[in-house]
C-alpha atoms as a PDB file:
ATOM      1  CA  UNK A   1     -50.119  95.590 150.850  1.00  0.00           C
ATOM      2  CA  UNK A   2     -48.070  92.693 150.061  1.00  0.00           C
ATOM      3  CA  UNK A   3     -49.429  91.107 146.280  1.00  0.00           C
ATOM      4  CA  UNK A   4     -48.910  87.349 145.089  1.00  0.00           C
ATOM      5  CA  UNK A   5     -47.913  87.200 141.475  1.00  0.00           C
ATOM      6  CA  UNK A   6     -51.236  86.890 140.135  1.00  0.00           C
ATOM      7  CA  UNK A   7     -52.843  90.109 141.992  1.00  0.00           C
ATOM      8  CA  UNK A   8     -49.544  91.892 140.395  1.00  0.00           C
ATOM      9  CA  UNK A   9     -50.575  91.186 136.882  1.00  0.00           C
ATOM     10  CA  UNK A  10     -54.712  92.074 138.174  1.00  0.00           C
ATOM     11  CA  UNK A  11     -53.204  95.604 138.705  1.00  0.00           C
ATOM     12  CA  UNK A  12     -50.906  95.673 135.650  1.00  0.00           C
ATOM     13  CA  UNK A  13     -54.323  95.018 133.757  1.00  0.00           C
ATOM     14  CA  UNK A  14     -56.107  97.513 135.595  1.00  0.00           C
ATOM     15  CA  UNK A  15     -53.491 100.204 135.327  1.00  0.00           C
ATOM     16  CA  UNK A  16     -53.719  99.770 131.156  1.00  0.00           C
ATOM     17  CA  UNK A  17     -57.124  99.756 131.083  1.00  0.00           C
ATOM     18  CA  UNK A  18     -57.706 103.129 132.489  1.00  0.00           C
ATOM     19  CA  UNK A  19     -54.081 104.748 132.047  1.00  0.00           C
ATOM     20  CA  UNK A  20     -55.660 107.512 129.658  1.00  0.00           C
ATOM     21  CA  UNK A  21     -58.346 108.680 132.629  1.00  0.00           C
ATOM     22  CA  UNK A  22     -55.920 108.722 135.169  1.00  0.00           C
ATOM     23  CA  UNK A  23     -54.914 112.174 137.057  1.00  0.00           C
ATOM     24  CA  UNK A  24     -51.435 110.684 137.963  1.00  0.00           C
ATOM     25  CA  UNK A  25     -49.890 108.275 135.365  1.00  0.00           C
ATOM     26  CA  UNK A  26     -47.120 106.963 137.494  1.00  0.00           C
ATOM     27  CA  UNK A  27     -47.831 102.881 137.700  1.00  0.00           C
ATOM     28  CA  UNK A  28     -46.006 102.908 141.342  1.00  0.00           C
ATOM     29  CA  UNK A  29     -48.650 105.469 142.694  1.00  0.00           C
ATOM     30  CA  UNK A  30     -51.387 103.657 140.938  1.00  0.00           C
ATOM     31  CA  UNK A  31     -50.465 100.787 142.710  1.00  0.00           C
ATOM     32  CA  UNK A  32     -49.881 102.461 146.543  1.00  0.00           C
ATOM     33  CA  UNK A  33     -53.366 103.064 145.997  1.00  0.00           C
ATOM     34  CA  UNK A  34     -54.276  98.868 146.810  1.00  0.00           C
ATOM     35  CA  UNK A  35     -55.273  97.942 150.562  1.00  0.00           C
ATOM     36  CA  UNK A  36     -56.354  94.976 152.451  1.00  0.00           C
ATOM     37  CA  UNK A  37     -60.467  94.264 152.284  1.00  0.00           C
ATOM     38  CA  UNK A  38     -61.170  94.317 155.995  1.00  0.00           C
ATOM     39  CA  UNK A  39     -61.638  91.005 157.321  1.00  0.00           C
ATOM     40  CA  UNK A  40     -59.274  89.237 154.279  1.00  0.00           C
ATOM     41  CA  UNK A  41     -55.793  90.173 154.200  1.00  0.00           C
ATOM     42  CA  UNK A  42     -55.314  88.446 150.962  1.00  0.00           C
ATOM     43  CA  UNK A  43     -57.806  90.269 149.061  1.00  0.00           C
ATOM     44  CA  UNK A  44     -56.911  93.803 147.415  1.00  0.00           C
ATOM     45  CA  UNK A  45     -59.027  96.906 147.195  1.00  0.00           C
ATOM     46  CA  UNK A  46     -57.997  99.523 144.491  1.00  0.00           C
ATOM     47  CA  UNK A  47     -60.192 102.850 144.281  1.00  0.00           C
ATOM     48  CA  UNK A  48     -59.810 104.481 141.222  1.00  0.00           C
ATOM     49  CA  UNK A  49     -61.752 107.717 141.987  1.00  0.00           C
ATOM     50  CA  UNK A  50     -61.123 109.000 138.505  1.00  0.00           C
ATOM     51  CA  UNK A  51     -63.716 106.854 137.030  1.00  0.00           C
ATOM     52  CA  UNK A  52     -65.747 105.806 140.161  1.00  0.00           C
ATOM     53  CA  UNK A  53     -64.908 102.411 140.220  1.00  0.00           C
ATOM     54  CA  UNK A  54     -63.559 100.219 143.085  1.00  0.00           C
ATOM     55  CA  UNK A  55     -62.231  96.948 142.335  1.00  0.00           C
ATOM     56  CA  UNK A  56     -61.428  93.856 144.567  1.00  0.00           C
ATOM     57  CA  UNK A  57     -58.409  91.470 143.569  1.00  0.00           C
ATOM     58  CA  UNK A  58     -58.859  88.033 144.754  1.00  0.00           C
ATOM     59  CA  UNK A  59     -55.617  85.900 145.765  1.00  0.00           C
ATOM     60  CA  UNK A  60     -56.318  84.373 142.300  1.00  0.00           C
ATOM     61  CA  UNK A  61     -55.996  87.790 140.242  1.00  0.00           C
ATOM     62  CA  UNK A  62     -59.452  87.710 139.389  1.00  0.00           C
ATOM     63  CA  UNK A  63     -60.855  91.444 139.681  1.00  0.00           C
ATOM     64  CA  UNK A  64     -64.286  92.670 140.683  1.00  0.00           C
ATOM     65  CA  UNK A  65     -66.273  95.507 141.253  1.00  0.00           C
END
């Protein structure tokens, strides 16, 4: 999925904020793991399965669960 500048920076944070719980430290691999939310192609979905979380980026950057 294609990210703006501001969703870029959302995953930066993200990637951080749980680097010490993740299986696979590599940032690019972290970040292959962002899709499109069905039904808005702007809006990221990130799964991070190692602690049960998944978070929405909005066009904006701002991150959700």
């Amino acid at each position: 999925m294609k990210l703006n500048k501001q969703q870029q920076l959302a995953i930066k944070n993200l990637y951080n904020r749980f680097l010490n719980q993740l299986d696979n430290k590599s940032y690019k691999q972290f970040r292959k793991r962002v899709h499109p939310e069905i039904g808005y192609a702007t809006t990221g979905i990130i799964n991070i399965h190692e602690i049960g979380l998944t978070f929405g980026i909005e066009p904006d950057g701002y991150t959700h669960t």
